[in-house]
C-alpha atoms as a PDB file:
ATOM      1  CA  UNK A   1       0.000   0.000   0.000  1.00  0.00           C
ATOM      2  CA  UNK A   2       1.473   3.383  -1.152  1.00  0.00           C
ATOM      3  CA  UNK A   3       1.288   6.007   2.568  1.00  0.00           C
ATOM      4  CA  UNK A   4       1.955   9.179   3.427  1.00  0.00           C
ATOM      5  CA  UNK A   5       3.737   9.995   6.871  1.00  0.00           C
ATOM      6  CA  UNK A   6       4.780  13.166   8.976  1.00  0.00           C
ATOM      7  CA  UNK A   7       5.920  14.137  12.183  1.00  0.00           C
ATOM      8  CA  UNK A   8       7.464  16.961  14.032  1.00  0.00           C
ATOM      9  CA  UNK A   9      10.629  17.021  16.086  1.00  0.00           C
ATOM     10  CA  UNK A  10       8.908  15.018  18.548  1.00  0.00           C
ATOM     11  CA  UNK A  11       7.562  12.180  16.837  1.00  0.00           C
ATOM     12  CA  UNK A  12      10.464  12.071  14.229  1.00  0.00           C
ATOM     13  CA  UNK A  13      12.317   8.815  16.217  1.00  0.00           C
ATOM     14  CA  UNK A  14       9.449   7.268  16.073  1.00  0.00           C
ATOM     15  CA  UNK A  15       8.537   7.951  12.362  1.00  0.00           C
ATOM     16  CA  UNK A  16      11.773   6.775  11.090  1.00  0.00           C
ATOM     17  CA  UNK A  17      11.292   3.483  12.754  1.00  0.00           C
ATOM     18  CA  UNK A  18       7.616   3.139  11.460  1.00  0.00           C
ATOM     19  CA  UNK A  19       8.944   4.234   8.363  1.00  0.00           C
ATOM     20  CA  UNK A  20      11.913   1.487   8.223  1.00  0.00           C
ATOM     21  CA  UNK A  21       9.524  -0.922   9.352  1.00  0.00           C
ATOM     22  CA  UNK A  22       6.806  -0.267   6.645  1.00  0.00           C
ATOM     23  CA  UNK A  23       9.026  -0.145   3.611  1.00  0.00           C
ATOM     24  CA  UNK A  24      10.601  -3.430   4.880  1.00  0.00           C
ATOM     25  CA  UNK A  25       7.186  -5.052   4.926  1.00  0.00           C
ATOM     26  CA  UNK A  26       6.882  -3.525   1.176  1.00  0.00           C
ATOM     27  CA  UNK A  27       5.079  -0.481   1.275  1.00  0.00           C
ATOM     28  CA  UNK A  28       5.360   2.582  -0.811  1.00  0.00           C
ATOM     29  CA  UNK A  29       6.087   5.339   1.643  1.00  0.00           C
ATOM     30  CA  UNK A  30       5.809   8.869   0.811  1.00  0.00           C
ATOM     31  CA  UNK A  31       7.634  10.979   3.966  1.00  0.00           C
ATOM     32  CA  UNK A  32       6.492  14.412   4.107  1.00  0.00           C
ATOM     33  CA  UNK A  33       8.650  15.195   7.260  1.00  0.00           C
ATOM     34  CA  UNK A  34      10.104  16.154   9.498  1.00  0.00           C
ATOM     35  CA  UNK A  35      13.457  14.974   7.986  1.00  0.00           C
ATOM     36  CA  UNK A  36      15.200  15.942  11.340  1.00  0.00           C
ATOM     37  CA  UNK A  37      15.173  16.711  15.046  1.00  0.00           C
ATOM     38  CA  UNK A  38      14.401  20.694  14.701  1.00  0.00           C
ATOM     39  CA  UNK A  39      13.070  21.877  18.092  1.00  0.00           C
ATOM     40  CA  UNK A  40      11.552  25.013  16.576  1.00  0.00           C
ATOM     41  CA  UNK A  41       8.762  23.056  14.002  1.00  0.00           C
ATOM     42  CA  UNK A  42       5.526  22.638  14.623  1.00  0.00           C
ATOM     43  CA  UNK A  43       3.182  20.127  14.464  1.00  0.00           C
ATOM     44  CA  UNK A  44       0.138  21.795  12.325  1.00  0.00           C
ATOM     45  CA  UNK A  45       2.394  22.371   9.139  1.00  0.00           C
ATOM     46  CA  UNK A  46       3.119  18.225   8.883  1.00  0.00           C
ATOM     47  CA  UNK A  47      -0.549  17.380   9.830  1.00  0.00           C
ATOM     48  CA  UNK A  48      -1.332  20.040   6.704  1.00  0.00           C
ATOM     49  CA  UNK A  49       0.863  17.844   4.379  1.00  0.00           C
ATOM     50  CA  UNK A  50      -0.033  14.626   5.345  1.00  0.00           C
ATOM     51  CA  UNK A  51      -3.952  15.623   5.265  1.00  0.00           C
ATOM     52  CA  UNK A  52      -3.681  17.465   2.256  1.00  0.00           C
ATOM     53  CA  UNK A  53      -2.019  14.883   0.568  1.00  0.00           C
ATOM     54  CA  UNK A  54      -4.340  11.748   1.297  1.00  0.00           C
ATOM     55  CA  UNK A  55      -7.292  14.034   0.343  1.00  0.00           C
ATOM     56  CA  UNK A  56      -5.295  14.873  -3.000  1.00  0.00           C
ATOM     57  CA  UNK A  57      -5.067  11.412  -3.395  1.00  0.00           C
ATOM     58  CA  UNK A  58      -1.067  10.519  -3.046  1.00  0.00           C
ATOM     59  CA  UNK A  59      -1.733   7.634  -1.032  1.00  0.00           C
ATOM     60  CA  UNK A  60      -5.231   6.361   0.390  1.00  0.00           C
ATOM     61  CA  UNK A  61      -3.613   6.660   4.106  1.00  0.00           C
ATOM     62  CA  UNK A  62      -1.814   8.453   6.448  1.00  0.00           C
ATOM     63  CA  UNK A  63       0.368   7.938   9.515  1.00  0.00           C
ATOM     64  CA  UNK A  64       0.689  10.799  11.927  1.00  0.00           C
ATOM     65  CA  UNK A  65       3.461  11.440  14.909  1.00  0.00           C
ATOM     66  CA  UNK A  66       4.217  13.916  17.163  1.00  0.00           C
ATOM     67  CA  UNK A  67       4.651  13.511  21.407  1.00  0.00           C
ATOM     68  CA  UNK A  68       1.062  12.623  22.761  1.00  0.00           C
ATOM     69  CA  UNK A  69      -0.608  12.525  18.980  1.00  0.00           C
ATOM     70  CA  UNK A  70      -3.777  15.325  20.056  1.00  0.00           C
ATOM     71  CA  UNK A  71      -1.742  18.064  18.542  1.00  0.00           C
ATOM     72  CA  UNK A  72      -1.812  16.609  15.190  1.00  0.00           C
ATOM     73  CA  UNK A  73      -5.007  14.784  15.505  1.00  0.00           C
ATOM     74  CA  UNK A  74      -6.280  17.917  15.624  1.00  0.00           C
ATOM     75  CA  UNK A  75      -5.012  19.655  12.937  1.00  0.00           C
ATOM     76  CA  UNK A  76      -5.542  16.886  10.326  1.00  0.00           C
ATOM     77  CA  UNK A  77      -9.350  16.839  11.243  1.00  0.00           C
ATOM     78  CA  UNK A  78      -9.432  20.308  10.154  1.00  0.00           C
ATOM     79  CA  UNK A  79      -9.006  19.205   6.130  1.00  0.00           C
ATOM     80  CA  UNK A  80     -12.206  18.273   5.018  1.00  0.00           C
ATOM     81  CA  UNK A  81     -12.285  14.545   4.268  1.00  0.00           C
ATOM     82  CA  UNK A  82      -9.472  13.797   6.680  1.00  0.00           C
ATOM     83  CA  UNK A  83     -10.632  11.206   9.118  1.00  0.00           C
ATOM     84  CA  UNK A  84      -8.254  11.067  11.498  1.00  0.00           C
ATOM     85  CA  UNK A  85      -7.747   9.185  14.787  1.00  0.00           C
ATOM     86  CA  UNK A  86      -5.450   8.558  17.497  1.00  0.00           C
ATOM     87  CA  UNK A  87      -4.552   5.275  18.203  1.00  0.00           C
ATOM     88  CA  UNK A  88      -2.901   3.438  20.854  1.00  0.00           C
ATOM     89  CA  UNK A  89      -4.254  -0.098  21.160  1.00  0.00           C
ATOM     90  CA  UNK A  90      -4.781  -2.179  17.910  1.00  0.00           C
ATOM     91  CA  UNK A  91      -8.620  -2.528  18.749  1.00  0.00           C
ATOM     92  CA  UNK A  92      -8.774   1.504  17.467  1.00  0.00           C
ATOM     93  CA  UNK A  93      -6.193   0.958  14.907  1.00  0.00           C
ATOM     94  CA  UNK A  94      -8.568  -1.646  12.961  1.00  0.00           C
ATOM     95  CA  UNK A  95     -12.195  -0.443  13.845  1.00  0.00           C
ATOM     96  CA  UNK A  96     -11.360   2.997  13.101  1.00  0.00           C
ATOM     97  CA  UNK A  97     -11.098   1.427   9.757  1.00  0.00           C
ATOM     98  CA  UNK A  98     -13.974  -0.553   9.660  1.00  0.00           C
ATOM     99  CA  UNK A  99     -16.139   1.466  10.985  1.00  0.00           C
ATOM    100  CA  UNK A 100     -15.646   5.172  10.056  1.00  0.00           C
ATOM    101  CA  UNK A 101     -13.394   4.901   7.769  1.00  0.00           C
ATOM    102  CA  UNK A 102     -10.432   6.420   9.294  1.00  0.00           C
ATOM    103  CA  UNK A 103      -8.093   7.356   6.630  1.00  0.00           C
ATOM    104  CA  UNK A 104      -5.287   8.448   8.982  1.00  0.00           C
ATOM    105  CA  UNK A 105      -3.640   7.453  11.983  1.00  0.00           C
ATOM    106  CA  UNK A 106      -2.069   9.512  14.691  1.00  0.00           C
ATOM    107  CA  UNK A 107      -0.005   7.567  17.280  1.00  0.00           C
ATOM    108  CA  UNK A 108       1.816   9.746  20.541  1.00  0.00           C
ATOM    109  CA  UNK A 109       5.817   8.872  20.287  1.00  0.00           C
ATOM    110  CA  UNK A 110       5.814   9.922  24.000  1.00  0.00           C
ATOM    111  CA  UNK A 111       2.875   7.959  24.893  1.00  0.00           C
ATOM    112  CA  UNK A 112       3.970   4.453  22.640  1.00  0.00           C
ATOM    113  CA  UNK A 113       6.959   2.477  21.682  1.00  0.00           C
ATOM    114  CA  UNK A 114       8.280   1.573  18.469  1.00  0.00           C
ATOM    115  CA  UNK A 115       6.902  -2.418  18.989  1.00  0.00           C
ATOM    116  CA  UNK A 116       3.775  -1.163  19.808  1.00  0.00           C
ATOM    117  CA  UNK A 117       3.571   1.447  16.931  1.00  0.00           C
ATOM    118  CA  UNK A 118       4.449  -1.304  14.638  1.00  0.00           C
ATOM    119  CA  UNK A 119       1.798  -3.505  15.603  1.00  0.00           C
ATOM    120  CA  UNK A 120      -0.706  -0.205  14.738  1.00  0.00           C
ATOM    121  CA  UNK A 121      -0.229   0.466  11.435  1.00  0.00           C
ATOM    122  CA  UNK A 122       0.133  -2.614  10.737  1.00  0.00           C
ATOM    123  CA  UNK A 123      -3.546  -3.217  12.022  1.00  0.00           C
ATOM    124  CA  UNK A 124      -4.671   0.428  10.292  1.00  0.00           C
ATOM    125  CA  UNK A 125      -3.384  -0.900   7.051  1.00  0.00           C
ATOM    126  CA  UNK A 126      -4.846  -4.249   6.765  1.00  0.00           C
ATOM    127  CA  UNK A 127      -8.220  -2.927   7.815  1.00  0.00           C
ATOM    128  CA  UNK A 128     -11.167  -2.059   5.598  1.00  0.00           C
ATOM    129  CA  UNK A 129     -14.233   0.085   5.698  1.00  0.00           C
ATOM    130  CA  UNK A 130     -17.531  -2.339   6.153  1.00  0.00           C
ATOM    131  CA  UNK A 131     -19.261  -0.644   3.757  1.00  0.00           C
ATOM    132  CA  UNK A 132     -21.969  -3.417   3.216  1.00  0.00           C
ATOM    133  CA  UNK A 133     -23.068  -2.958   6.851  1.00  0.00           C
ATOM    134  CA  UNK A 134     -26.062  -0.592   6.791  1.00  0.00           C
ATOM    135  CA  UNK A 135     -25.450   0.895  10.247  1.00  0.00           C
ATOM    136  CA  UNK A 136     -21.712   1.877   9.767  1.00  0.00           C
ATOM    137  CA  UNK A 137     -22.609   3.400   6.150  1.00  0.00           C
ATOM    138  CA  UNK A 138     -25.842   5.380   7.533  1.00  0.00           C
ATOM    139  CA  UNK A 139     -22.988   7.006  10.426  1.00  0.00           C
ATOM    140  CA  UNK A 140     -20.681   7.398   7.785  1.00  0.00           C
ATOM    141  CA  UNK A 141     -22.825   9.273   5.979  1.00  0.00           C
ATOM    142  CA  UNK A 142     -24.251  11.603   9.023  1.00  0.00           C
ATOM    143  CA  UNK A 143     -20.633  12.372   9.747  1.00  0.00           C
ATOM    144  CA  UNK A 144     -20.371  13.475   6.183  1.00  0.00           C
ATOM    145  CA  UNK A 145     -23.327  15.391   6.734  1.00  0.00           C
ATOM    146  CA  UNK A 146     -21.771  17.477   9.349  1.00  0.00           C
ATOM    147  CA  UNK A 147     -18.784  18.049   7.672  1.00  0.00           C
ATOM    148  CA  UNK A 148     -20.774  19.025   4.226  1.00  0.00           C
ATOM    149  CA  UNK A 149     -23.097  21.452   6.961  1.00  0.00           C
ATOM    150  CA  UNK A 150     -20.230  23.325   8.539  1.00  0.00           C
ATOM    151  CA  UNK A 151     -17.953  23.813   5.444  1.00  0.00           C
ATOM    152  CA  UNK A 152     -18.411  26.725   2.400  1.00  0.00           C
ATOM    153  CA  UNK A 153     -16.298  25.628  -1.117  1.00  0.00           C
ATOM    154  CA  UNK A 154     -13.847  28.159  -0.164  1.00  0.00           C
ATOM    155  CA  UNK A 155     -13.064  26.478   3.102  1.00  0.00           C
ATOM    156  CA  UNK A 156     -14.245  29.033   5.519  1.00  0.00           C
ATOM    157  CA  UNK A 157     -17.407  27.845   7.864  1.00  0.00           C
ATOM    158  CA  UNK A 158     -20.919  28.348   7.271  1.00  0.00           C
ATOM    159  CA  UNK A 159     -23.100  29.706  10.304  1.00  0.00           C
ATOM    160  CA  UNK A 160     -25.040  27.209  12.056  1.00  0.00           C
END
């Protein structure tokens, strides 16, 4: 499976190992940094890239780092179409997937290790959306709804 990943300073150990470990299990990875420790970055720009490009279609998926994970959570929700979620057991890792089709992950660095992390997006990736279940595809679609309510073509909110 072709991903996209991205961290900041604080999750970039951790992304390099993910990384390593993903690409040895033969995935296409596409890193969108950071591509070093630097103190001074922060988190929003690299949960821009790695939202912006699963929703532009460079890979169906994305993997998220930084030290607890909320930071970038956060920030990648704000893309329309970006489902992300943070994950630190494999039970969230899969049913994220199956049911609300989660498109990317966020895992804390500071919170997680490396065995751990691998055992996450390995779960994310091997997980599909049950889209032949009525009840997942009717929330699905009310989250959709939401997102459609709150959100003008030009990005900027509508009143509610």
């Amino acid at each position: 499976m072709r991903l996209v990943i991205g961290s900041d300073h604080a999750g970039f150990p951790l992304k390099e190992e993910v990384q390593a470990h993903l690409t040895k299990a033969g995935h296409d990875i596409v890193d969108l940094g950071a591509y070093r420790v630097e103190p001074e970055d922060d988190y929003p720009d690299y949960a821009e890239k790695v939202a912006l490009a699963v929703k532009q279609n460079v890979a169906p998926r994305g993997i998220l780092i930084c030290g607890s994970g909320v930071g970038v959570c956060v920030a990648a929700n704000k893309i329309p179409g970006i489902r992300a979620g943070m994950c630190h057991d494999t039970y969230s890792a899969h049913q994220g997937v199956e049911h609300d089709d989660m498109n990317v992950i966020v895992l804390g660095a500071r919170i997680i290790g490396s065995s751990l992390a691998f055992e996450l997006v390995d779960a994310f990736i091997k997980a599909k959306f049950i889209a032949n279940e009525e009840r997942f595809v009717r929330r699905y679609k009310k989250v959709l709804a939401i997102e459609a309510k709150y959100q003008c073509g030009d990005g900027s909110k509508n009143p509610a």
